[in-house]
Each structure stands twice: as C-alpha cells, then as structure tokens.
C-alpha atoms as a PDB file:
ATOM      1  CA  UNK A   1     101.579 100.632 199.848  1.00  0.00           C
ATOM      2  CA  UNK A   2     104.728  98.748 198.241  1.00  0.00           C
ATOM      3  CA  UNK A   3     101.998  96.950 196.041  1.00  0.00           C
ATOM      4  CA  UNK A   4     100.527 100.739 194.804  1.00  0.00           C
ATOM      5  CA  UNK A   5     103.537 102.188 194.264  1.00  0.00           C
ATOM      6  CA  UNK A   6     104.739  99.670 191.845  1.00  0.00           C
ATOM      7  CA  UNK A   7     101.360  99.529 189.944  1.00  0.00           C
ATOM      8  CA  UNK A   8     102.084 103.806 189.905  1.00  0.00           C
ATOM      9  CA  UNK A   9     105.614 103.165 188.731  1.00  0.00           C
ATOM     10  CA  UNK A  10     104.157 100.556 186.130  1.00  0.00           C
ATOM     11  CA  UNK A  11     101.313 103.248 185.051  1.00  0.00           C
ATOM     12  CA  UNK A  12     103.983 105.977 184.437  1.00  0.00           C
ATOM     13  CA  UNK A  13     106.245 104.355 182.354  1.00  0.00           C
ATOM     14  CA  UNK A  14     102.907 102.921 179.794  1.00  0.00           C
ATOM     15  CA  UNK A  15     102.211 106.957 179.772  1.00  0.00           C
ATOM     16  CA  UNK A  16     102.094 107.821 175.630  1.00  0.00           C
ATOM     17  CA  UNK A  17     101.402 103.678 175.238  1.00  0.00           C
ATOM     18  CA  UNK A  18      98.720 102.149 173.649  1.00  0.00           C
ATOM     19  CA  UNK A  19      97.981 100.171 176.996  1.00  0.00           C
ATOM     20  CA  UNK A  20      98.214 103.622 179.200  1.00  0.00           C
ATOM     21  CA  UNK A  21      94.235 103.813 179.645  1.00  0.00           C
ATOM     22  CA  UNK A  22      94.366  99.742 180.603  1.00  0.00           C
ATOM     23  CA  UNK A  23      96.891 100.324 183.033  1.00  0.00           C
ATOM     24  CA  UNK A  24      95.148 103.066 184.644  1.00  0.00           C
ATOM     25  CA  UNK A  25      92.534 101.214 184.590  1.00  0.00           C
ATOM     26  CA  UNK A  26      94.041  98.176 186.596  1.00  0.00           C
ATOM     27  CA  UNK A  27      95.670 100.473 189.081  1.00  0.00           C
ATOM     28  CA  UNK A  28      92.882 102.060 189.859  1.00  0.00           C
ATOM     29  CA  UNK A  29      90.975  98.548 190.546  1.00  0.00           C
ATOM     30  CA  UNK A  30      93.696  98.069 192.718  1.00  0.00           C
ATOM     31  CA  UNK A  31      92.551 100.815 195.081  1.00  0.00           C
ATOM     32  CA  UNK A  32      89.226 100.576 195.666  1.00  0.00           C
ATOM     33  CA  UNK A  33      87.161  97.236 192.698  1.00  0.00           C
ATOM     34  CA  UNK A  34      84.758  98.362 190.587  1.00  0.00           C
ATOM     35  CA  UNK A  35      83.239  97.011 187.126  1.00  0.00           C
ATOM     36  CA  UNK A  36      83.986  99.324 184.597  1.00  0.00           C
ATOM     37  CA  UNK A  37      85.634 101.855 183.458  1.00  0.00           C
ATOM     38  CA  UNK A  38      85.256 104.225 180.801  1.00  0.00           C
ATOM     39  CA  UNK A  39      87.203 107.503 179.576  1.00  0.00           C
ATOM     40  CA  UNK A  40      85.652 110.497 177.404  1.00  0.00           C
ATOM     41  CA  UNK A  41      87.139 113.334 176.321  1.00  0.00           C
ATOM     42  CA  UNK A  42      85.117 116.425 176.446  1.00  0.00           C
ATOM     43  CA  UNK A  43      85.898 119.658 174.451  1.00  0.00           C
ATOM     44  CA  UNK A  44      83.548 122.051 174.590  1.00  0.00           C
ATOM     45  CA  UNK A  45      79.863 121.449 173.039  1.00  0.00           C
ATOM     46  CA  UNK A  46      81.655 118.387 170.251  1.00  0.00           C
ATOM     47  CA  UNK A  47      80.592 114.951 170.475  1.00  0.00           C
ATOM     48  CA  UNK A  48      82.269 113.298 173.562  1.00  0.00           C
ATOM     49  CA  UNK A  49      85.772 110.917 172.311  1.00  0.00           C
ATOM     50  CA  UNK A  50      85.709 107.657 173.506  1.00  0.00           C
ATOM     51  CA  UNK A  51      89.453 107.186 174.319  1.00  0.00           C
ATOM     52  CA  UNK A  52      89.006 104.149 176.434  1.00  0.00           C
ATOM     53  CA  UNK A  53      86.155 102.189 177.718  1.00  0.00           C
ATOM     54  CA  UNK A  54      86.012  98.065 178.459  1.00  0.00           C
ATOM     55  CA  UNK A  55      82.324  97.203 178.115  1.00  0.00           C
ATOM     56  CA  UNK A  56      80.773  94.146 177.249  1.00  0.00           C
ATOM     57  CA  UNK A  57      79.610  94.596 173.838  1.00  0.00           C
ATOM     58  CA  UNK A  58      75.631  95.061 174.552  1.00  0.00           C
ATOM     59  CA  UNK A  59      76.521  97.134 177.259  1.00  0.00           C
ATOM     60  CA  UNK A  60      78.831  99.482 174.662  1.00  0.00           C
ATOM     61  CA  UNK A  61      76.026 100.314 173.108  1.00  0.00           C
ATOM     62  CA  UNK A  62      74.343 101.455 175.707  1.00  0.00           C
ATOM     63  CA  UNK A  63      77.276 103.401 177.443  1.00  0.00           C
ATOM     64  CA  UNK A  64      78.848 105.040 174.526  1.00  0.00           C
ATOM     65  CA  UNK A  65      77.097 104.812 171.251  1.00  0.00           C
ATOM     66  CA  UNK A  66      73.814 105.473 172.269  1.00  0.00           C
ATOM     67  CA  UNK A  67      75.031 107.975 174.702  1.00  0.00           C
ATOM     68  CA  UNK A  68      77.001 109.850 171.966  1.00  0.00           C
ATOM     69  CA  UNK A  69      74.001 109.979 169.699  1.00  0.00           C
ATOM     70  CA  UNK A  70      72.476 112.963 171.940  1.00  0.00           C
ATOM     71  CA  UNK A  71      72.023 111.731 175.581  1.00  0.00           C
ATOM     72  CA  UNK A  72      75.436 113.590 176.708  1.00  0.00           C
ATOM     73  CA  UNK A  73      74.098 116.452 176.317  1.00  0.00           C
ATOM     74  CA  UNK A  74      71.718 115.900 179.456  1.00  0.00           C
ATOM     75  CA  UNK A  75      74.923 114.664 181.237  1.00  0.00           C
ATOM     76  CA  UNK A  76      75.705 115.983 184.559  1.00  0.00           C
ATOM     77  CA  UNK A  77      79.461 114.876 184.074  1.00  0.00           C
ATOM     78  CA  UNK A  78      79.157 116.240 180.525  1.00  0.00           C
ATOM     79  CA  UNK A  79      77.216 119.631 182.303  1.00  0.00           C
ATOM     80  CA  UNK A  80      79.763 119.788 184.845  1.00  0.00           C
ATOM     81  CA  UNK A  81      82.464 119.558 182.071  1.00  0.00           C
ATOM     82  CA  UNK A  82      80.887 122.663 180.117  1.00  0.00           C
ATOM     83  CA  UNK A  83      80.229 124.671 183.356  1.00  0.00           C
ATOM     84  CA  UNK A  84      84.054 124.843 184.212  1.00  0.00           C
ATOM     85  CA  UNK A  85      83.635 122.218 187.391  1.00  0.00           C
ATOM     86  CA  UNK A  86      86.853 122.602 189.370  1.00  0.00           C
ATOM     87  CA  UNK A  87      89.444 119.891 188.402  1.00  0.00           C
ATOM     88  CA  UNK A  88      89.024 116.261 191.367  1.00  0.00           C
ATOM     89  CA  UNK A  89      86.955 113.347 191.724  1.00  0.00           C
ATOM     90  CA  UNK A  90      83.247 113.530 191.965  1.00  0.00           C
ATOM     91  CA  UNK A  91      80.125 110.940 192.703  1.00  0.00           C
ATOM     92  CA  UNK A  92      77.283 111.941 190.193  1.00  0.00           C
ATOM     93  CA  UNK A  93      74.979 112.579 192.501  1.00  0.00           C
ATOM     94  CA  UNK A  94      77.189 115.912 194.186  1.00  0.00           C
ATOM     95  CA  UNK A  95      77.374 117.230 190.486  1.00  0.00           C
ATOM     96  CA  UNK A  96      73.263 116.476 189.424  1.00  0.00           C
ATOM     97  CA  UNK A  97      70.620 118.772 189.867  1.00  0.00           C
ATOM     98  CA  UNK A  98      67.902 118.203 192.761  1.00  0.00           C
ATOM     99  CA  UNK A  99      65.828 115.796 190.823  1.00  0.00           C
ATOM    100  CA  UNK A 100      68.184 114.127 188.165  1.00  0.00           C
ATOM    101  CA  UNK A 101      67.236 110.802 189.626  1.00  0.00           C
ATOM    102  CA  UNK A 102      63.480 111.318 189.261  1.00  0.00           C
ATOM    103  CA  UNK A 103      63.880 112.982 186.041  1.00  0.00           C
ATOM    104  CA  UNK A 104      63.687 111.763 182.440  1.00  0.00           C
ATOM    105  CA  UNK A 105      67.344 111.489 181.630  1.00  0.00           C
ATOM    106  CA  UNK A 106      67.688 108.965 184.140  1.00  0.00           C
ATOM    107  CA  UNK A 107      64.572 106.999 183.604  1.00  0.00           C
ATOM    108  CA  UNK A 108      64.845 106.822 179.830  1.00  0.00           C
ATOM    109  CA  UNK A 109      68.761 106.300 179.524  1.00  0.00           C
ATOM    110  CA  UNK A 110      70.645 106.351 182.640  1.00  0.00           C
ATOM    111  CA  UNK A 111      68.734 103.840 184.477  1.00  0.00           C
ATOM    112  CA  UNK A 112      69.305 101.425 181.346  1.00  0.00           C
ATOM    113  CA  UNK A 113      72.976 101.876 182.406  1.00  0.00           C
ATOM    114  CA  UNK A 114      71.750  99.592 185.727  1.00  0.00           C
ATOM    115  CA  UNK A 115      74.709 101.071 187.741  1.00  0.00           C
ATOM    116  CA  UNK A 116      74.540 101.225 191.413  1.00  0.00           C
ATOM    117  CA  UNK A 117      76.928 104.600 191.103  1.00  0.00           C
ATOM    118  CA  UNK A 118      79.415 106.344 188.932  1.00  0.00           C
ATOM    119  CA  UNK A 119      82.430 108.320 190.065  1.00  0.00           C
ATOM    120  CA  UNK A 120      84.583 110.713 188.151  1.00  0.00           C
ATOM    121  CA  UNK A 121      87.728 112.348 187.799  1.00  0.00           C
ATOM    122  CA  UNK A 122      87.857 115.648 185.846  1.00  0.00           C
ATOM    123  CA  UNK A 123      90.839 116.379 184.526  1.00  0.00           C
ATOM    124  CA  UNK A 124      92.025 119.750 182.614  1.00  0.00           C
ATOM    125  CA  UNK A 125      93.585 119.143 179.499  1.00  0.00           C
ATOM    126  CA  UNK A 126      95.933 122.023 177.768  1.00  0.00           C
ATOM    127  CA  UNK A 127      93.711 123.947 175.449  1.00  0.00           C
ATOM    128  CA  UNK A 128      90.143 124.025 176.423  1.00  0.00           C
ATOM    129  CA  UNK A 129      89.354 120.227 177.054  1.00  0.00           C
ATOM    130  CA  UNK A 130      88.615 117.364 180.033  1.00  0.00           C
ATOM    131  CA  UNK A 131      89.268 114.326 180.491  1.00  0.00           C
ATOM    132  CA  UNK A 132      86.967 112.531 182.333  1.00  0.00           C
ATOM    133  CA  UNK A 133      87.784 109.183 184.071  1.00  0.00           C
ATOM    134  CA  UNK A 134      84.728 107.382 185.145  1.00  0.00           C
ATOM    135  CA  UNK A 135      84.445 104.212 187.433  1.00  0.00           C
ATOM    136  CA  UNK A 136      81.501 102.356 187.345  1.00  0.00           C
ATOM    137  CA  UNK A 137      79.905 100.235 189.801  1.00  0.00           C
ATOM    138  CA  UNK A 138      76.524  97.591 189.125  1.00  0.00           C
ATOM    139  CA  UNK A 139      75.564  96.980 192.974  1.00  0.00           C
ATOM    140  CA  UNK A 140      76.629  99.179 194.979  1.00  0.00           C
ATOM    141  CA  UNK A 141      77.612 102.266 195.684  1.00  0.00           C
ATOM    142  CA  UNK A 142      81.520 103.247 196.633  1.00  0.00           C
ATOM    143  CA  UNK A 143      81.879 103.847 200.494  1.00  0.00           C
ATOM    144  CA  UNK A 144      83.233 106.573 202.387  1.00  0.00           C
ATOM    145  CA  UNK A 145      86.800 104.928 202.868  1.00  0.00           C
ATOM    146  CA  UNK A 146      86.921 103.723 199.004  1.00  0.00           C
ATOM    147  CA  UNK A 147      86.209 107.236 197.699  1.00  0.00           C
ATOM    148  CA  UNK A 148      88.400 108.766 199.849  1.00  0.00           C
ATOM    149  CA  UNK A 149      90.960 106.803 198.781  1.00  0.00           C
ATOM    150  CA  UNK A 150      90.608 107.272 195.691  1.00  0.00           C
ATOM    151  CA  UNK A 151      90.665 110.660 196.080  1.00  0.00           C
ATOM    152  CA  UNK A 152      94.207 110.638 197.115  1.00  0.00           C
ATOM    153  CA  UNK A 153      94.903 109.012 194.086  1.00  0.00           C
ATOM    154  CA  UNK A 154      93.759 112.300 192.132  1.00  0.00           C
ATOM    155  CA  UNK A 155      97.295 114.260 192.006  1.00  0.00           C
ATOM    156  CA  UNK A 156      98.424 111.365 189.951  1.00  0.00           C
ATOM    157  CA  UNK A 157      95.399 110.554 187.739  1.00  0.00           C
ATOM    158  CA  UNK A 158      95.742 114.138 186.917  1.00  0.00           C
ATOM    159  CA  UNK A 159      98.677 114.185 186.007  1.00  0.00           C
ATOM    160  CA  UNK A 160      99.413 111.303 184.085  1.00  0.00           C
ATOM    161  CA  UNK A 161      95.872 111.729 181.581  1.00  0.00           C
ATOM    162  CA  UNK A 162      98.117 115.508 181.395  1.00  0.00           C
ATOM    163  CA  UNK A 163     100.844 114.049 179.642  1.00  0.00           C
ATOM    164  CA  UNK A 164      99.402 111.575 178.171  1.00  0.00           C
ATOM    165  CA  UNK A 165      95.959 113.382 176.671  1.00  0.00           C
ATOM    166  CA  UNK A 166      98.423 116.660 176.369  1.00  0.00           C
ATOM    167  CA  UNK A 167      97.155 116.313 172.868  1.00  0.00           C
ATOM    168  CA  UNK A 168      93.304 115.936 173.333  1.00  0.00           C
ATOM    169  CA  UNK A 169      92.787 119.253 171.530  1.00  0.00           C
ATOM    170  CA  UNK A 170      94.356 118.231 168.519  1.00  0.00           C
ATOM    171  CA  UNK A 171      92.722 114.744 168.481  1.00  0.00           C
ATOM    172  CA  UNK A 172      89.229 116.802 168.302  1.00  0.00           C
ATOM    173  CA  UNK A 173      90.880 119.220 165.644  1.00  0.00           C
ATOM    174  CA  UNK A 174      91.644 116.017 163.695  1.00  0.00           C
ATOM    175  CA  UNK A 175      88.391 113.839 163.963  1.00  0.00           C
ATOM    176  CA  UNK A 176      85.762 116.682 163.640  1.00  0.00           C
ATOM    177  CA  UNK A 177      87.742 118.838 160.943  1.00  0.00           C
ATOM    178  CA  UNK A 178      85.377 118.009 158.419  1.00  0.00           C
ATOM    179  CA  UNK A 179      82.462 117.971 161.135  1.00  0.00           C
ATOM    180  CA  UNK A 180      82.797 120.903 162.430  1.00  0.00           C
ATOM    181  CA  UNK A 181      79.039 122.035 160.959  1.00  0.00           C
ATOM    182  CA  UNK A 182      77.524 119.536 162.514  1.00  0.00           C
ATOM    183  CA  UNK A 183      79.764 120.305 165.658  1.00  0.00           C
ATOM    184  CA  UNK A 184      78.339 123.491 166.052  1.00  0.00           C
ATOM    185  CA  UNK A 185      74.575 121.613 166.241  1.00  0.00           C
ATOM    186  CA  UNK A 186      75.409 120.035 169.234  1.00  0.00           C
ATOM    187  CA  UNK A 187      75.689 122.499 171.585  1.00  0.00           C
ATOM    188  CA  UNK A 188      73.392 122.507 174.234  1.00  0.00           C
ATOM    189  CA  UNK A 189      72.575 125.971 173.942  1.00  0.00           C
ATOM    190  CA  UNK A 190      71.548 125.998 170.048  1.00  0.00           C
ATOM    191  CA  UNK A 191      69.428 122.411 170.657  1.00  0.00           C
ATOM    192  CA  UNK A 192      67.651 123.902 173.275  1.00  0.00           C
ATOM    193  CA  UNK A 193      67.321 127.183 171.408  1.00  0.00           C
ATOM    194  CA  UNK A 194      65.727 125.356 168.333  1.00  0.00           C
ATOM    195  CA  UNK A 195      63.537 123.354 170.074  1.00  0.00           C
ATOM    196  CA  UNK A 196      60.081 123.659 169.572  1.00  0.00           C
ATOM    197  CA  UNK A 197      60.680 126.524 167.412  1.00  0.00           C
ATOM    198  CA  UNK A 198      57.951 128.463 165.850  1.00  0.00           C
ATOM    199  CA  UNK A 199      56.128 126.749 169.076  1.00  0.00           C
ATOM    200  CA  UNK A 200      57.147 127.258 172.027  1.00  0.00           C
ATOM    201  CA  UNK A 201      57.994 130.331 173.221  1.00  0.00           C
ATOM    202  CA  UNK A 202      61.633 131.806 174.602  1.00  0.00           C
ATOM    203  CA  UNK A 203      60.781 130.955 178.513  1.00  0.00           C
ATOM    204  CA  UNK A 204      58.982 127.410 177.393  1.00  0.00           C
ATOM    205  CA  UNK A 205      62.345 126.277 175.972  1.00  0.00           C
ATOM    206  CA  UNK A 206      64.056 127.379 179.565  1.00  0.00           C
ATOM    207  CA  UNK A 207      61.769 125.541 180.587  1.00  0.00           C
ATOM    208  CA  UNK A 208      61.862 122.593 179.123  1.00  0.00           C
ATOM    209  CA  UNK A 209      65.628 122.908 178.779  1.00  0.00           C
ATOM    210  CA  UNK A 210      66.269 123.134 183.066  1.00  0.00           C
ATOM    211  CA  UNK A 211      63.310 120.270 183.241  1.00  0.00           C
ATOM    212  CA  UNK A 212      64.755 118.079 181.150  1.00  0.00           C
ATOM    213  CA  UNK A 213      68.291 118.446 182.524  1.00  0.00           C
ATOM    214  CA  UNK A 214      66.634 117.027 185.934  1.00  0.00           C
ATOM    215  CA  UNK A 215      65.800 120.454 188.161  1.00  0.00           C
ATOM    216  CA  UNK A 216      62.657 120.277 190.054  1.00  0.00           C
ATOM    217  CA  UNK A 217      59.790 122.971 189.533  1.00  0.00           C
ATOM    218  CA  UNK A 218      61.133 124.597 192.822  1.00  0.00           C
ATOM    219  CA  UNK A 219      64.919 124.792 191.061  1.00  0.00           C
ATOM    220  CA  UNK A 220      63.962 126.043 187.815  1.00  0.00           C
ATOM    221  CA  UNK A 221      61.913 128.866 189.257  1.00  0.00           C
ATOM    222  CA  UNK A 222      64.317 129.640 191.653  1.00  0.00           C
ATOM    223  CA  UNK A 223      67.337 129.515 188.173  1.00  0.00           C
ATOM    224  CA  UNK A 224      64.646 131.498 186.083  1.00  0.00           C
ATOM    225  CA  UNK A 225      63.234 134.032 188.954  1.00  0.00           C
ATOM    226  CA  UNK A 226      59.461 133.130 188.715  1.00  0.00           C
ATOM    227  CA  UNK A 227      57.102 130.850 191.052  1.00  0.00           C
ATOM    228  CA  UNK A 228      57.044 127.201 190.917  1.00  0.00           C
ATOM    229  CA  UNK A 229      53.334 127.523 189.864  1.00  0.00           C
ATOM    230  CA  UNK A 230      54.293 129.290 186.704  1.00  0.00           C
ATOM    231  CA  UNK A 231      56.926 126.869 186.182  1.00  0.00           C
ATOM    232  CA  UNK A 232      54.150 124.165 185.816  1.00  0.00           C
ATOM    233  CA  UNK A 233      51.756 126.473 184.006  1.00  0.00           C
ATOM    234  CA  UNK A 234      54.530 126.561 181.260  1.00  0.00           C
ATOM    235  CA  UNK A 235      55.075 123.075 181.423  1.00  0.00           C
ATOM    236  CA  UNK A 236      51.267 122.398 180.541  1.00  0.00           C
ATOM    237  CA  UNK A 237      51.361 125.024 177.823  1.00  0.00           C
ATOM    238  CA  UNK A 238      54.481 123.005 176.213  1.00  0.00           C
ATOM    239  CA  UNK A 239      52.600 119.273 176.537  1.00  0.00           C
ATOM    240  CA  UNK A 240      49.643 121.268 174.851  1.00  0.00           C
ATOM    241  CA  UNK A 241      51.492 122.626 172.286  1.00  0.00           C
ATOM    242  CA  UNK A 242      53.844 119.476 171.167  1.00  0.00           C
ATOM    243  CA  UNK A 243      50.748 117.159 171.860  1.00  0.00           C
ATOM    244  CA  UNK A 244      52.526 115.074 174.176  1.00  0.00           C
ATOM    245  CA  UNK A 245      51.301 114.163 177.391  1.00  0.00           C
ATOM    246  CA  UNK A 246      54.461 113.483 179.559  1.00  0.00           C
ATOM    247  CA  UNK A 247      58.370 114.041 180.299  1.00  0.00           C
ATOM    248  CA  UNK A 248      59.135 110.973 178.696  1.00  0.00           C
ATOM    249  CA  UNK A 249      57.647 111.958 175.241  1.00  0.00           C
ATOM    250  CA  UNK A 250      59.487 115.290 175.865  1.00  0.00           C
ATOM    251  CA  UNK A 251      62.572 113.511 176.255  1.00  0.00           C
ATOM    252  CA  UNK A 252      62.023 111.506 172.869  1.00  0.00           C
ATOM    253  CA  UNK A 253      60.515 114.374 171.313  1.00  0.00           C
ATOM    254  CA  UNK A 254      63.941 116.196 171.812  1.00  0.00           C
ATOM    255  CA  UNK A 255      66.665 113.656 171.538  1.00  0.00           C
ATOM    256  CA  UNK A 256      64.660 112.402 167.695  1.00  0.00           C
ATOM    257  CA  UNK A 257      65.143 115.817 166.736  1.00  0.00           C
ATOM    258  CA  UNK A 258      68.466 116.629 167.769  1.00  0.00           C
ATOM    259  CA  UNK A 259      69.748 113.156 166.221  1.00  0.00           C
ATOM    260  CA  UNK A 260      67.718 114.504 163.153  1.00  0.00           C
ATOM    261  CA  UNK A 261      69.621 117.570 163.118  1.00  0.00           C
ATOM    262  CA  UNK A 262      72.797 116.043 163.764  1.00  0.00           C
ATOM    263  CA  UNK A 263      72.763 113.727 160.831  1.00  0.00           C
ATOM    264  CA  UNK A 264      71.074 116.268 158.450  1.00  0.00           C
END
C-alpha cells in the first residue's frame, strides 16, 4: 500500500508533464503487469489521437497507424466511446457484440494485434470527448483479483487524465482545423450510409453495417426487427451484388473505400 501510494503521489505531481502518460503507465504496472499500454483520445466520429502508446515499432503499426486508417471505426472501445458507455474500466469482451470474436474485425485486424486481452478505462473529458486508457496483455488474460484491483484504481485514473487531458477538445480543434471535411467522412454513420451506394439497398447497408461490427444473424434481426433468415437472405443479396464471396472481402471491400474517401 505504502509502495502505491507513493507511485500515486509521484503520478500527481507529473500531471500537465510531458512524462504524465509514462508515469501512469508505470503505476498502473505496478498494480496488476501487463505489456502495453496505449492511450487514444476519442471525440466524437474524428480520427482517434494517439496521446500515448509504447509499442515496439512493428507492432505501432499495427496498433495505431493501421488502426487509425479506418479499423476504429469497427472498434468496440471506439463504439462504446460513441454510444455514451458510462465512465469505469471495461474488458473488451463485456463491451463487444455477441460474435465480435468470430467476426471479421477480429480476424482481419484484431487478431493481428495477438493479444490475449485488452482492458479499458473510459474516461469523460470536459467538452464532448474520452479518454481511453487501454492495457494490453499477449498471453493471458487479466484475472478476477487483477481487474478488480484495478478497478479501484479508477477514481484516480479518472481523475488525473481530467486534469491533465482537460484540454482534449481543443487538441482536436487544433489538429483537425483544417481537416475538418475529411472529419466529417469518418463517421460511422455516413461510411456505412455510402456504402455500396447505388447498390445496395437502405436495409443491406444495416446489414452489412451490424455484420460487420461483429453481431450475429440472431442480433441483427433482433436490432433491425426481422427474422434471422432474412438477415441471411440480405446478406446473400449483398455478396451477389458486390461480387464478393465472403465477410472478409466485405471487410476489405469497405475499409479500401473508406481509406479512399478519407484521403480524397
């Protein structure tokens, strides 16, 4: 205890420090070990901000660049941050839908990640943004006991990334000023929207849109209000119409074009 209360001592005086998101960090790996750690900041449909991650350069790509390129927006911590999740710390798996880890998302890019599990902590920033504080682990997964104490950690994660991402708003303001076009074509709702247009239909883009997010045939019927058995009769229909012949070419199909449209 004397041990954590000097690392929280230590982590409150680096708050509005360049080494703040280190420190954090460090005292968090004092709690409960894990491998890495990485920080976005999440306001509204933008690109996420990378305001701290310590990767391995190969494994950067992966994690971040890549991931900001288009895979966020099939993100359940990303989802979660857009859906209003109430502020704590979360394991991936409570916040992804019924299939995430047989869908897509996970198989094409997640899966490259090659972690065992990711936690979170989802922080509310003044304005309208999160911070999002995620601990990563390559073998296993973080027991009950580690979590849990963890979780008693939250009251001061949250408010320490308060004060010192009190300006995360602004940041975005700044960076995406001249962006904010191309901003506006990354929202989920306007990629999934466009998708396929002048192809698919308006229910074969919800369609593809709740599939590709990682909900089961059962869970999108249920979210849409028709039978699992038109929920596959759709799904044919859209593999017929883009001349593809699986999810994973669905996936491609719509993360080419959305990095298309962001860059255009």
């Amino acid at each position: 205890m004397q041990r954590l209360n000097e690392a929280t001592g230590a982590l409150i005086d680096s708050i509005g420090t360049e080494d703040f998101a280190s420190v954090l960090s460090d005292t968090l790996q004092g709690i409960a070990p894990f491998d890495y750690t990485v920080i976005f900041g999440y306001l509204g449909a933008a690109q996420p901000m990378d305001l701290f991650d310590d990767f391995p350069k190969g494994k950067r790509k992966v994690f971040v660049e890549d991931y900001q390129e288009g895979p966020y927006l099939l993100d359940p911590f990303y989802l979660a941050c857009a859906n209003k999740v109430k502020p704590g710390l979360y394991r991936i798996k409570d916040l992804a839908p019924d299939r995430f880890f047989q869908g897509e998302y996970f198989r094409s890019y997640y899966a490259r990640t090659g972690l065992a599990e990711e936690i979170g902590y989802f922080s509310e920033m003044p304005g309208d943004g999160t911070v999002v504080v995620s601990l990563m682990r390559a073998e296993k997964a973080f027991s009950a006991k580690e979590f849990r104490q963890l979780d008693d950690f939250w009251p001061v994660v949250r408010a320490v990334c308060q004060r010192h991402w009190s300006d995360l708003e602004a940041r975005f303001g700044a960076k995406d000023q001249a962006e904010s076009n191309a901003t506006i074509h990354h929202s989920v709702e306007l990629a999934f929207t466009n998708f396929g247009d002048g192809v698919l239909t308006p229910r074969e883009r919800q369609v593809v849109e709740f599939t590709l997010k990682g909900h089961s045939a059962d869970a999108v019927g249920r979210i849409l209000e028709i039978s699992p058995g038109t929920v596959r009769i759709h799904r044919r229909n859209v593999y017929a119409k883009l001349q593809i012949r699986s999810q994973g070419e669905l996936f491609s199909k719509f993360i080419d074009e959305l990095v298309s449209a962001s860059v255009s």
